[in-house]
PDB file of N, CA and C in Angstrom:
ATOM      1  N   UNK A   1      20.352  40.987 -44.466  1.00  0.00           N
ATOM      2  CA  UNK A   1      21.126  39.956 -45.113  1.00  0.00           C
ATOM      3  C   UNK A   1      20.221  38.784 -45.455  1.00  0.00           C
ATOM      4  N   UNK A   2      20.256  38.506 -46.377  1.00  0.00           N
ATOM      5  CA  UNK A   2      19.394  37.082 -46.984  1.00  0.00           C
ATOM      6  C   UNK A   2      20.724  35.853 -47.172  1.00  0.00           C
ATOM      7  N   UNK A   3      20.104  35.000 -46.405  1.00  0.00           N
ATOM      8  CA  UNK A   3      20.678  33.493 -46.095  1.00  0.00           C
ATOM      9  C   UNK A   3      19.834  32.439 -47.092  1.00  0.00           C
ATOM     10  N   UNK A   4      20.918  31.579 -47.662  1.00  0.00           N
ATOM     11  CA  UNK A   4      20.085  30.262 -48.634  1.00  0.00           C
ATOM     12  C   UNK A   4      19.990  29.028 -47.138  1.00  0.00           C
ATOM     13  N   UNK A   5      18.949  28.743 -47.046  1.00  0.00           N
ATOM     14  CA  UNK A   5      18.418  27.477 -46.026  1.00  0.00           C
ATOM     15  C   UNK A   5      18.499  26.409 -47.001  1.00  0.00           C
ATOM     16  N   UNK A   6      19.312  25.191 -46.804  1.00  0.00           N
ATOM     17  CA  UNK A   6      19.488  23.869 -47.956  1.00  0.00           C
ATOM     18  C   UNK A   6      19.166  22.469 -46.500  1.00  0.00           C
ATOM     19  N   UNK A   7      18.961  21.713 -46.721  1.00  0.00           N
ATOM     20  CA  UNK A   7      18.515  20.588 -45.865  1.00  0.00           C
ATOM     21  C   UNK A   7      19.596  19.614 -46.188  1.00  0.00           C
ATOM     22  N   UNK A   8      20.625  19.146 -45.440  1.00  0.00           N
ATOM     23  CA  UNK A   8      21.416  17.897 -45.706  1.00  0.00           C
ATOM     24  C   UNK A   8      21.013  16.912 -44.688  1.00  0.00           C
ATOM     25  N   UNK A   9      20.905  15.777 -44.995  1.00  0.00           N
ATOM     26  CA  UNK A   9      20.457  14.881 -44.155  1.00  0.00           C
ATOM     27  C   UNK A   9      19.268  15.110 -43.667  1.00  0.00           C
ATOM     28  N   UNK A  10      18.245  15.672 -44.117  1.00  0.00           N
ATOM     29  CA  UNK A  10      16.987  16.270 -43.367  1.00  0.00           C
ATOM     30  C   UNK A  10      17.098  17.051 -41.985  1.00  0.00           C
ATOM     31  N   UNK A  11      18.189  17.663 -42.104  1.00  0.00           N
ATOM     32  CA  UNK A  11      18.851  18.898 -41.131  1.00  0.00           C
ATOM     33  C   UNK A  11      19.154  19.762 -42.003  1.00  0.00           C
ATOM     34  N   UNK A  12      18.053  20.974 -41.903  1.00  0.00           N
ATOM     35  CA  UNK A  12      18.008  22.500 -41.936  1.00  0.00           C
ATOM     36  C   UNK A  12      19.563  22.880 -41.949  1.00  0.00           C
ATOM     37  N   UNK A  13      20.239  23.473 -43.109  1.00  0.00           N
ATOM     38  CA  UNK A  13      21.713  24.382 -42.702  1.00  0.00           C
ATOM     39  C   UNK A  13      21.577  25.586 -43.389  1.00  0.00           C
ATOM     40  N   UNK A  14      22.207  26.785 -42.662  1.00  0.00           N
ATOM     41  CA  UNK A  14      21.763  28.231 -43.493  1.00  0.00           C
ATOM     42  C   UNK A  14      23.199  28.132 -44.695  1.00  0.00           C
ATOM     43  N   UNK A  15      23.394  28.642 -45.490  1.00  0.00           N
ATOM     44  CA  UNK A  15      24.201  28.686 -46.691  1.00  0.00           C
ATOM     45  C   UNK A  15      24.899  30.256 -46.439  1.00  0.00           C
ATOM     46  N   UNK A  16      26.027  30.641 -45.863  1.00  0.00           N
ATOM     47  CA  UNK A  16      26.328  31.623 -45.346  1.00  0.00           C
ATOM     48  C   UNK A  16      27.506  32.214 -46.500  1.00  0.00           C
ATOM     49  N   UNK A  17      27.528  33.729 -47.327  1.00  0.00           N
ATOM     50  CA  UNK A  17      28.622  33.764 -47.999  1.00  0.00           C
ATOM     51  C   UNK A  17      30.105  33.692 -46.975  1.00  0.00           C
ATOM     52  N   UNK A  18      31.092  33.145 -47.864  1.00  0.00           N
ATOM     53  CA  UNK A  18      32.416  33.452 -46.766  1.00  0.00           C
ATOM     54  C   UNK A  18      32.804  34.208 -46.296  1.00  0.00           C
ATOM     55  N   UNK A  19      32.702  35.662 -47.085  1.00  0.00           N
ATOM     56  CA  UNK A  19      33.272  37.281 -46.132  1.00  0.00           C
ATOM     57  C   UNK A  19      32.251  37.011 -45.061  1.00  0.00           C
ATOM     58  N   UNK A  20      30.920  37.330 -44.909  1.00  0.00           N
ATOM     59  CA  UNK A  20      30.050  37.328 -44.138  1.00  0.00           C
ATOM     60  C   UNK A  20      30.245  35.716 -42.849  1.00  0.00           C
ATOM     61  N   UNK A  21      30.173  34.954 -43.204  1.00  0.00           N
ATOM     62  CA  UNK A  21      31.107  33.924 -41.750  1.00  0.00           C
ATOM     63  C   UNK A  21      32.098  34.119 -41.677  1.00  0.00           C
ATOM     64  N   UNK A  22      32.866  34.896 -42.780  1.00  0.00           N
ATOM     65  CA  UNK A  22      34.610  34.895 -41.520  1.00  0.00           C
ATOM     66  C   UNK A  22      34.924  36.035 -40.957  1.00  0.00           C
ATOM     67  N   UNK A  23      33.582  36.995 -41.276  1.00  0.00           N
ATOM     68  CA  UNK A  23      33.321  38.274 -40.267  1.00  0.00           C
ATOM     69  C   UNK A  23      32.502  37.840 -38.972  1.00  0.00           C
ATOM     70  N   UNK A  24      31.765  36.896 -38.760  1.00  0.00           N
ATOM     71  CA  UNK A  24      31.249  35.938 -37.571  1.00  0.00           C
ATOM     72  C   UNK A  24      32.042  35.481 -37.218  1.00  0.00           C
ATOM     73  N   UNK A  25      32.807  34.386 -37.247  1.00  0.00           N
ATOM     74  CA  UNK A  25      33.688  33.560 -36.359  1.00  0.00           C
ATOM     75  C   UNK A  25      34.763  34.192 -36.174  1.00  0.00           C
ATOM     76  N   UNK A  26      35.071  35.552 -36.832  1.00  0.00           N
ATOM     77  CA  UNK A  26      36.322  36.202 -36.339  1.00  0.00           C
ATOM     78  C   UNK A  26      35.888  37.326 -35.538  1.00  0.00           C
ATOM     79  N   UNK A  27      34.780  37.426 -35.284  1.00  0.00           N
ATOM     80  CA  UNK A  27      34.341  38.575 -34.000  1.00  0.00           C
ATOM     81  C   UNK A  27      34.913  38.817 -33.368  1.00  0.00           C
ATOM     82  N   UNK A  28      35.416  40.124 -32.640  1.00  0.00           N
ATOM     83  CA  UNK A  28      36.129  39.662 -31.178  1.00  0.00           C
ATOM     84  C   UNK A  28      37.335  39.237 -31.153  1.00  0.00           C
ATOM     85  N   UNK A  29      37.894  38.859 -32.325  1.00  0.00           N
ATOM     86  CA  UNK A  29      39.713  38.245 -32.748  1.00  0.00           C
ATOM     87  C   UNK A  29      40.186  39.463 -33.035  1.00  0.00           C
ATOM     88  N   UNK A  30      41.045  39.819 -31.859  1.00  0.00           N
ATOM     89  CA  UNK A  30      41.809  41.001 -31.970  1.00  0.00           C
ATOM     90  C   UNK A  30      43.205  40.486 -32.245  1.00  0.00           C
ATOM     91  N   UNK A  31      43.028  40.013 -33.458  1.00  0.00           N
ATOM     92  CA  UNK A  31      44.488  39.533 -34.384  1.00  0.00           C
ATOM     93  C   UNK A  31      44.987  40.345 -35.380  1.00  0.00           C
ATOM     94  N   UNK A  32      44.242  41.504 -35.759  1.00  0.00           N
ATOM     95  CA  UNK A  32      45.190  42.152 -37.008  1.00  0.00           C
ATOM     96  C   UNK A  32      45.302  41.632 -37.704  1.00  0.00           C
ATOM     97  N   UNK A  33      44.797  40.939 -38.213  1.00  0.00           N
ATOM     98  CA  UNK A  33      45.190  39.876 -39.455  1.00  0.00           C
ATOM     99  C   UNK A  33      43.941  40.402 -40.661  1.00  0.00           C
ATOM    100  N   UNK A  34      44.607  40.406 -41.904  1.00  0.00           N
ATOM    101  CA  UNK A  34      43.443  41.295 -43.200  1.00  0.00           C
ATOM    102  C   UNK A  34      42.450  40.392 -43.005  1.00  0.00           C
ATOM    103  N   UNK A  35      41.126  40.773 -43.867  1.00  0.00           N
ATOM    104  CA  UNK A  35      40.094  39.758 -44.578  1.00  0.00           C
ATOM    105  C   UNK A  35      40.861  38.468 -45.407  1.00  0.00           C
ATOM    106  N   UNK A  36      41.596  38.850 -46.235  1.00  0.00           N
ATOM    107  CA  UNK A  36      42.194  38.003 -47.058  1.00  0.00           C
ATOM    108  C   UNK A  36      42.866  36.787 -46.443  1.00  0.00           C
ATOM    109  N   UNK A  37      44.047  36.873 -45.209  1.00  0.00           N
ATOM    110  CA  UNK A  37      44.316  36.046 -44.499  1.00  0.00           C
ATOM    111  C   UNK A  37      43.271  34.939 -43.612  1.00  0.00           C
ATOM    112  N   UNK A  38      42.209  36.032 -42.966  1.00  0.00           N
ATOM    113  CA  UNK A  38      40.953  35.160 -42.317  1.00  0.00           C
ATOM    114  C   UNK A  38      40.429  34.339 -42.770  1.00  0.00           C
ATOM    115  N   UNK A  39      40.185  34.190 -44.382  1.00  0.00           N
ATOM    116  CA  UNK A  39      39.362  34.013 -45.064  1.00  0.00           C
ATOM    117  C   UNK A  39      40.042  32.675 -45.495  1.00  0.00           C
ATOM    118  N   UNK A  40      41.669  32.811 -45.704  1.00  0.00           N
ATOM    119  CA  UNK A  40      42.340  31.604 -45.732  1.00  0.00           C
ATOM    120  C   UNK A  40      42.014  30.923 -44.364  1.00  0.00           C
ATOM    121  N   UNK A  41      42.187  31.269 -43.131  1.00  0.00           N
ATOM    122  CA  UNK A  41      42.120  30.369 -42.183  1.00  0.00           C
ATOM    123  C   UNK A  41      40.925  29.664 -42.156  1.00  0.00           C
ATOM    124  N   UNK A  42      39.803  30.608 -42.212  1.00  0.00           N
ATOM    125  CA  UNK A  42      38.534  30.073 -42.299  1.00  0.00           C
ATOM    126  C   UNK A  42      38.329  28.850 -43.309  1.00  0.00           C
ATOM    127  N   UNK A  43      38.722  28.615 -44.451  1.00  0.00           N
ATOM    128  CA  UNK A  43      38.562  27.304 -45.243  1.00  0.00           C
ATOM    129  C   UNK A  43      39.768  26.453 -45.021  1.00  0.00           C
ATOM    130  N   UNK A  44      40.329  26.679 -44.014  1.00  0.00           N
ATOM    131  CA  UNK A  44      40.955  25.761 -43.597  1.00  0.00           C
ATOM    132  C   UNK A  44      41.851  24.703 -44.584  1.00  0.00           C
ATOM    133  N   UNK A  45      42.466  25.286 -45.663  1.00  0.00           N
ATOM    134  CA  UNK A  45      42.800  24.375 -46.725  1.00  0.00           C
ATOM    135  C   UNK A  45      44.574  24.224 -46.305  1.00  0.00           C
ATOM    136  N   UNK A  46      44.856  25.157 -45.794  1.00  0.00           N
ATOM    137  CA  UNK A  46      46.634  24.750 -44.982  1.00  0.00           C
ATOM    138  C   UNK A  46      46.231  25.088 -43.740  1.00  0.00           C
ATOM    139  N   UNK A  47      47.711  24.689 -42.771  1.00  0.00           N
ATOM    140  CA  UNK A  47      47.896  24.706 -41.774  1.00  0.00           C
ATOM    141  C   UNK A  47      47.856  26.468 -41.340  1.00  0.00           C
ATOM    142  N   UNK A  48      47.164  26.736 -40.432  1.00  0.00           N
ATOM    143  CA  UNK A  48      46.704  27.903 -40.363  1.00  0.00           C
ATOM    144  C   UNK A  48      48.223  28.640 -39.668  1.00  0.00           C
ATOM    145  N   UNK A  49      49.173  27.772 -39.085  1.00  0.00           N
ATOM    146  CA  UNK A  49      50.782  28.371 -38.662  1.00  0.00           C
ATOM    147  C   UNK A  49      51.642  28.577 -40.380  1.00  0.00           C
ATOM    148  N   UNK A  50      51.384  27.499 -41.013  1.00  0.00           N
ATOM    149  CA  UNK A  50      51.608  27.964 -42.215  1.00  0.00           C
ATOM    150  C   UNK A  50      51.517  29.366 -42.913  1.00  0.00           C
ATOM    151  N   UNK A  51      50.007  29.685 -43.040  1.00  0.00           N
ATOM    152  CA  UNK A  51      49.441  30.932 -43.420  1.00  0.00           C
ATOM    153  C   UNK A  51      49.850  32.115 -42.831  1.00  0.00           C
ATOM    154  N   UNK A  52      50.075  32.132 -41.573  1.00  0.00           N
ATOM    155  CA  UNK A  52      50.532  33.620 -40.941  1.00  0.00           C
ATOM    156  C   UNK A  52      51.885  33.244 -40.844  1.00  0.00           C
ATOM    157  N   UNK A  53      52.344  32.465 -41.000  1.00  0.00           N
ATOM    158  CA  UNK A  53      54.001  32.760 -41.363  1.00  0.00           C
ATOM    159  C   UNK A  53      54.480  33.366 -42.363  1.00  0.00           C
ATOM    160  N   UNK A  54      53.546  32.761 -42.957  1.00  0.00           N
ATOM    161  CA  UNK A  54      53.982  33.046 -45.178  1.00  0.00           C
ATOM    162  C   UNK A  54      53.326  34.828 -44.904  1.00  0.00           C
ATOM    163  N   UNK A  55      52.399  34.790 -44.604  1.00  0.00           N
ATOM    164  CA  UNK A  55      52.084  36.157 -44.182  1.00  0.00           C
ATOM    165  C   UNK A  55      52.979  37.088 -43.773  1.00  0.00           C
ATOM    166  N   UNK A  56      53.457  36.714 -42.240  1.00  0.00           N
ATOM    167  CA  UNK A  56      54.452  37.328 -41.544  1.00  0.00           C
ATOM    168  C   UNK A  56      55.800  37.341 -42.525  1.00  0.00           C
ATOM    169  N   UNK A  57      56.044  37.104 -43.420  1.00  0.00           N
ATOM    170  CA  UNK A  57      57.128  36.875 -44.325  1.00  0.00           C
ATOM    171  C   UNK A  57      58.426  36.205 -43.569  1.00  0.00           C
ATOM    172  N   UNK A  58      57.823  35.477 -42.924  1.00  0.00           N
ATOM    173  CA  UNK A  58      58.895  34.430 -42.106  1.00  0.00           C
ATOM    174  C   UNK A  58      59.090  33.265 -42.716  1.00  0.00           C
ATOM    175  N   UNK A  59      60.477  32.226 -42.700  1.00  0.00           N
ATOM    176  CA  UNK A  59      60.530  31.025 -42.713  1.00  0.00           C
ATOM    177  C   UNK A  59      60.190  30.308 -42.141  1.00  0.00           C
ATOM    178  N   UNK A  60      60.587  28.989 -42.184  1.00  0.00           N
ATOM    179  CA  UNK A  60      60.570  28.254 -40.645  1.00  0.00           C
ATOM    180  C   UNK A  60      61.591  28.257 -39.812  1.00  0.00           C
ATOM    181  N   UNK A  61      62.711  28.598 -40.154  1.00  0.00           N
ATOM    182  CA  UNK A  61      63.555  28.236 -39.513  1.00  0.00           C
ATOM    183  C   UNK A  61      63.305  30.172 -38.601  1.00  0.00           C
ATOM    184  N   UNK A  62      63.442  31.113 -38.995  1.00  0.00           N
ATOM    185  CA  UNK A  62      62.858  32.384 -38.512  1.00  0.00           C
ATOM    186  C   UNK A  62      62.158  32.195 -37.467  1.00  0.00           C
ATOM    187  N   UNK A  63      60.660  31.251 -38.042  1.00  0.00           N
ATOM    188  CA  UNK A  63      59.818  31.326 -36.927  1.00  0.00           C
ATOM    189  C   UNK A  63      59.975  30.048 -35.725  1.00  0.00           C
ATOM    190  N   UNK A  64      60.789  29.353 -36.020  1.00  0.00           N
ATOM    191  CA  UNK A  64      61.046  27.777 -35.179  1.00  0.00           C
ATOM    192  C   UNK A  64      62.090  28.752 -33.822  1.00  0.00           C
ATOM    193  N   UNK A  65      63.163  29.455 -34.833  1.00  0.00           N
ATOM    194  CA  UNK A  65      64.348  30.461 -33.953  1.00  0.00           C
ATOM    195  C   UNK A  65      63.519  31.116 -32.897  1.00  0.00           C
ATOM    196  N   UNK A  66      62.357  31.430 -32.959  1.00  0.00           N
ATOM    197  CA  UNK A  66      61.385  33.112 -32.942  1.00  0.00           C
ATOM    198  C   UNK A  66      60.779  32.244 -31.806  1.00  0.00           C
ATOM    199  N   UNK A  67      60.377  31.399 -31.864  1.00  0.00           N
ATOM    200  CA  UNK A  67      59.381  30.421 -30.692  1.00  0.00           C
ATOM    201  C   UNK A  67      60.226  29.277 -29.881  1.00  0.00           C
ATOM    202  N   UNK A  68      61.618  29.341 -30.736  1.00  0.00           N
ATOM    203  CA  UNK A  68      62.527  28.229 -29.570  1.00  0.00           C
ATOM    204  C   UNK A  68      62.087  27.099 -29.570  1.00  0.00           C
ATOM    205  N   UNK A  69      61.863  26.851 -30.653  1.00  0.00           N
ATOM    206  CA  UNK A  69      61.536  25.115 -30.986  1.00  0.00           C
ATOM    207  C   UNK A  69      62.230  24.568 -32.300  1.00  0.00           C
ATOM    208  N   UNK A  70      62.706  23.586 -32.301  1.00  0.00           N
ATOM    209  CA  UNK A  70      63.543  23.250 -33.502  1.00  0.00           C
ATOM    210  C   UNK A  70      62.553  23.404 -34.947  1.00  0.00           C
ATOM    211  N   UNK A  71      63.169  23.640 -35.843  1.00  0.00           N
ATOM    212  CA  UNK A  71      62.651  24.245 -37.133  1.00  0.00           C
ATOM    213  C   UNK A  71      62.040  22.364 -37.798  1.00  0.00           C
ATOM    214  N   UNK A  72      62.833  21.286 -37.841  1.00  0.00           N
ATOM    215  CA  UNK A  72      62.157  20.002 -37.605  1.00  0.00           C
ATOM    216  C   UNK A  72      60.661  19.411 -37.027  1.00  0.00           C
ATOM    217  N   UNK A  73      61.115  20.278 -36.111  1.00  0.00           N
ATOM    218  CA  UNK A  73      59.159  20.329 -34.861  1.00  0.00           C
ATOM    219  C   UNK A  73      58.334  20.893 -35.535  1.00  0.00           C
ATOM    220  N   UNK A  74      58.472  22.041 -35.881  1.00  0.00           N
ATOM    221  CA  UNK A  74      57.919  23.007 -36.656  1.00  0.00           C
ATOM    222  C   UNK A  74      57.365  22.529 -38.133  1.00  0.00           C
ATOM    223  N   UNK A  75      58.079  21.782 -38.640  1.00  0.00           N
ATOM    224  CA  UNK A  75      57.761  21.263 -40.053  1.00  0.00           C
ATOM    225  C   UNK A  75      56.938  20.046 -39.682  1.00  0.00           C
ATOM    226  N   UNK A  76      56.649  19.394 -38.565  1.00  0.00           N
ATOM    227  CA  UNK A  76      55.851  18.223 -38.047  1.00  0.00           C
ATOM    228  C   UNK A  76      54.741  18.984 -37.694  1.00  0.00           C
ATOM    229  N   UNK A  77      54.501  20.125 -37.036  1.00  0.00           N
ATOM    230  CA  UNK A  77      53.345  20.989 -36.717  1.00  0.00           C
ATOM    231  C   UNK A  77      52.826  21.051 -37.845  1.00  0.00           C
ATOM    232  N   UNK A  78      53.544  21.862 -38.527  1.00  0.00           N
ATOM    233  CA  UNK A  78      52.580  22.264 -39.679  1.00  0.00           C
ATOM    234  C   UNK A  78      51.641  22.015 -40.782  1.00  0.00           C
ATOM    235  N   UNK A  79      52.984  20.401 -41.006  1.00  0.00           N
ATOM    236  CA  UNK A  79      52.625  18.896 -42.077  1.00  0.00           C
ATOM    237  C   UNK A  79      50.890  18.292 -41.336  1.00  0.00           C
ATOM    238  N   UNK A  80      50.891  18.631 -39.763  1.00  0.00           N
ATOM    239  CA  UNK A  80      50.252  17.778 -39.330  1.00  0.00           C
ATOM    240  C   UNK A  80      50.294  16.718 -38.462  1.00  0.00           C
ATOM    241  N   UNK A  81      51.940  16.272 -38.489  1.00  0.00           N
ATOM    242  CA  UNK A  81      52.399  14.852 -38.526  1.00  0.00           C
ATOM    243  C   UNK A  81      52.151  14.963 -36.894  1.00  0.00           C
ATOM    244  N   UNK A  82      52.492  15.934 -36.067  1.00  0.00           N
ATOM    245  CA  UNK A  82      52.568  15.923 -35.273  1.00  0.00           C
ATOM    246  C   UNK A  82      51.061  17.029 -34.402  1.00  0.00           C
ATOM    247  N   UNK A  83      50.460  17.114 -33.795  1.00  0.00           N
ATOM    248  CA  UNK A  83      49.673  18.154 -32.811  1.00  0.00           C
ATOM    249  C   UNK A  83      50.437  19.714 -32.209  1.00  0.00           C
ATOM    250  N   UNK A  84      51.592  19.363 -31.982  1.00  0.00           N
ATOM    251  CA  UNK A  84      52.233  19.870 -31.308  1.00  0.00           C
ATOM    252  C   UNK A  84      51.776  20.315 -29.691  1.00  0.00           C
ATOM    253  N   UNK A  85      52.469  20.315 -28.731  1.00  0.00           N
ATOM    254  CA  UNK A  85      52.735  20.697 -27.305  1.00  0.00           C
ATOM    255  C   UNK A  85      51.969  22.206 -26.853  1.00  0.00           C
ATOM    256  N   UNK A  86      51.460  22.076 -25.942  1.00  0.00           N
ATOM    257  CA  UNK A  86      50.132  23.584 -25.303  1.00  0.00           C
ATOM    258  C   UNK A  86      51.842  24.734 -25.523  1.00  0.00           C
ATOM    259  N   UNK A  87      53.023  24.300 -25.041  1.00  0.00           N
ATOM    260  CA  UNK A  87      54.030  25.160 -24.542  1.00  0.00           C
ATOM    261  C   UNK A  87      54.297  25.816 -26.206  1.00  0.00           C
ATOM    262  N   UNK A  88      54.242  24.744 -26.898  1.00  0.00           N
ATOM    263  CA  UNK A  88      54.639  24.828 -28.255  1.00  0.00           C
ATOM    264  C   UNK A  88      54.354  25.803 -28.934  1.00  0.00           C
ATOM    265  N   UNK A  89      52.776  25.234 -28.985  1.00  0.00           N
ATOM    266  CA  UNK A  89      51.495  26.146 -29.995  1.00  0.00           C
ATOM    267  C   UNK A  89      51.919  27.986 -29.327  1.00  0.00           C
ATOM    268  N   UNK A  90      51.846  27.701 -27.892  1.00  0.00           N
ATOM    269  CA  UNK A  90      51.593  29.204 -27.071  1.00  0.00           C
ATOM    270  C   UNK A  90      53.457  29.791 -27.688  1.00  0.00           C
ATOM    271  N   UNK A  91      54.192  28.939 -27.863  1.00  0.00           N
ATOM    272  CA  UNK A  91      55.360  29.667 -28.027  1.00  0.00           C
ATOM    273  C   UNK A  91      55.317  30.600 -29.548  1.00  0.00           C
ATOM    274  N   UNK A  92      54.421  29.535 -30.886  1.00  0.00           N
ATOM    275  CA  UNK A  92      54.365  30.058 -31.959  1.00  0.00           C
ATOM    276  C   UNK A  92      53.837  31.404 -32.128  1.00  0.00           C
ATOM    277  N   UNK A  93      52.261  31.173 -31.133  1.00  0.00           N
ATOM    278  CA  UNK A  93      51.330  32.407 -31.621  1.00  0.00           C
ATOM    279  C   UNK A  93      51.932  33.628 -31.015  1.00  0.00           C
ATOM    280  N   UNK A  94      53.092  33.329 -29.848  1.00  0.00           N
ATOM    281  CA  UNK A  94      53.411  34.660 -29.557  1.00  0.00           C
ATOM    282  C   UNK A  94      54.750  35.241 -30.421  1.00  0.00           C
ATOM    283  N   UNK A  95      55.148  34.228 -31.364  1.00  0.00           N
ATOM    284  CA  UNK A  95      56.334  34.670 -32.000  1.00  0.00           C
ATOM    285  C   UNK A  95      55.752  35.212 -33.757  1.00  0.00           C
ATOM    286  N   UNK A  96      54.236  34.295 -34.192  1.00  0.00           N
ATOM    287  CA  UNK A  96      53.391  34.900 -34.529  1.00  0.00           C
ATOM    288  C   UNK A  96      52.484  36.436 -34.190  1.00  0.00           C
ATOM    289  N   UNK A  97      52.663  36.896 -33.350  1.00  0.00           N
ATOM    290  CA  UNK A  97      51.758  38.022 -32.547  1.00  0.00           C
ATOM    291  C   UNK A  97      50.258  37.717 -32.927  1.00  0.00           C
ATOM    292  N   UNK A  98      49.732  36.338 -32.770  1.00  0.00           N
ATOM    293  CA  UNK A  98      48.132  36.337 -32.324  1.00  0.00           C
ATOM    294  C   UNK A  98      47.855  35.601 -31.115  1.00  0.00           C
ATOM    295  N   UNK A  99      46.502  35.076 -31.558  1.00  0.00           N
ATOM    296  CA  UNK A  99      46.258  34.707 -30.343  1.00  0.00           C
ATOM    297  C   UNK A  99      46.376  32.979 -30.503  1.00  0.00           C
ATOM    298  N   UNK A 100      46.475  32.174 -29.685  1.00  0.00           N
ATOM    299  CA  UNK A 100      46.417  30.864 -29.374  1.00  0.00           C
ATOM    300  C   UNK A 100      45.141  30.640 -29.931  1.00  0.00           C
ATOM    301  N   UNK A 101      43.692  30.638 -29.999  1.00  0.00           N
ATOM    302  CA  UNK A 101      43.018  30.074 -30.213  1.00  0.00           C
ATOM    303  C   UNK A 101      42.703  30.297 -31.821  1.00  0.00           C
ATOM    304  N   UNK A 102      43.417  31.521 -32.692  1.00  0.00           N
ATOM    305  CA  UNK A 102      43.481  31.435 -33.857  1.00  0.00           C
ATOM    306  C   UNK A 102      44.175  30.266 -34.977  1.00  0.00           C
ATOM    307  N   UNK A 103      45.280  29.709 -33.792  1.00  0.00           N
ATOM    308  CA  UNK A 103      46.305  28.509 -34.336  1.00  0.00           C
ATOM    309  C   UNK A 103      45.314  26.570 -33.714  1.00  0.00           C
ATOM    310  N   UNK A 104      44.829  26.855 -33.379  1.00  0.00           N
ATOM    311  CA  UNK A 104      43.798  25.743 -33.282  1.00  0.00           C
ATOM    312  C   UNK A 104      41.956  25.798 -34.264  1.00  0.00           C
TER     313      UNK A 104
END
């Protein structure tokens, strides 16, 4: 594999294509989740509970029902507005079927 080396700030960074890092940082993520989905999480441009919902072909109110948290909470998670609760997050990813550290 050939890597582009670019210098920002006079710090060395390798220039990595995206399939190729979101096959790295998803090592070992025994999530089932396609390339296509990863690849969304990986650029991070929505809320990554967002993405595997719309995925999962769930609503919110589906997945708020599904994790036992008001569908309101849920729309504060996702917006951002809120962090949401360790009980919270762990309630989503299992009503999601991944893992907790994919939703952080």
């Amino acid at each position: 594999m050939n890597y582009d080396i670019i210098h920002i700030a006079g710090k060395p960074h390798v220039l990595v294509p995206i399939h190729d890092f979101t096959a790295l940082k998803n090592a070992g993520n025994d999530n089932k989740l396609p390339d296509a989905i990863l690849q969304q999480l990986t650029l991070a441009q929505e809320s990554p509970i967002k993405i595997i919902r719309k995925f999962r072909g769930l609503t919110q109110a589906d997945l708020a029902k599904e994790a036992g948290i008001s569908r309101p909470y849920l729309t504060e998670i996702e917006t951002g507005k809120k962090d949401g609760s360790i009980r919270a997050l762990k309630s989503i990813a299992g009503a999601l079927d991944v893992s907790l550290e994919i939703l952080a």
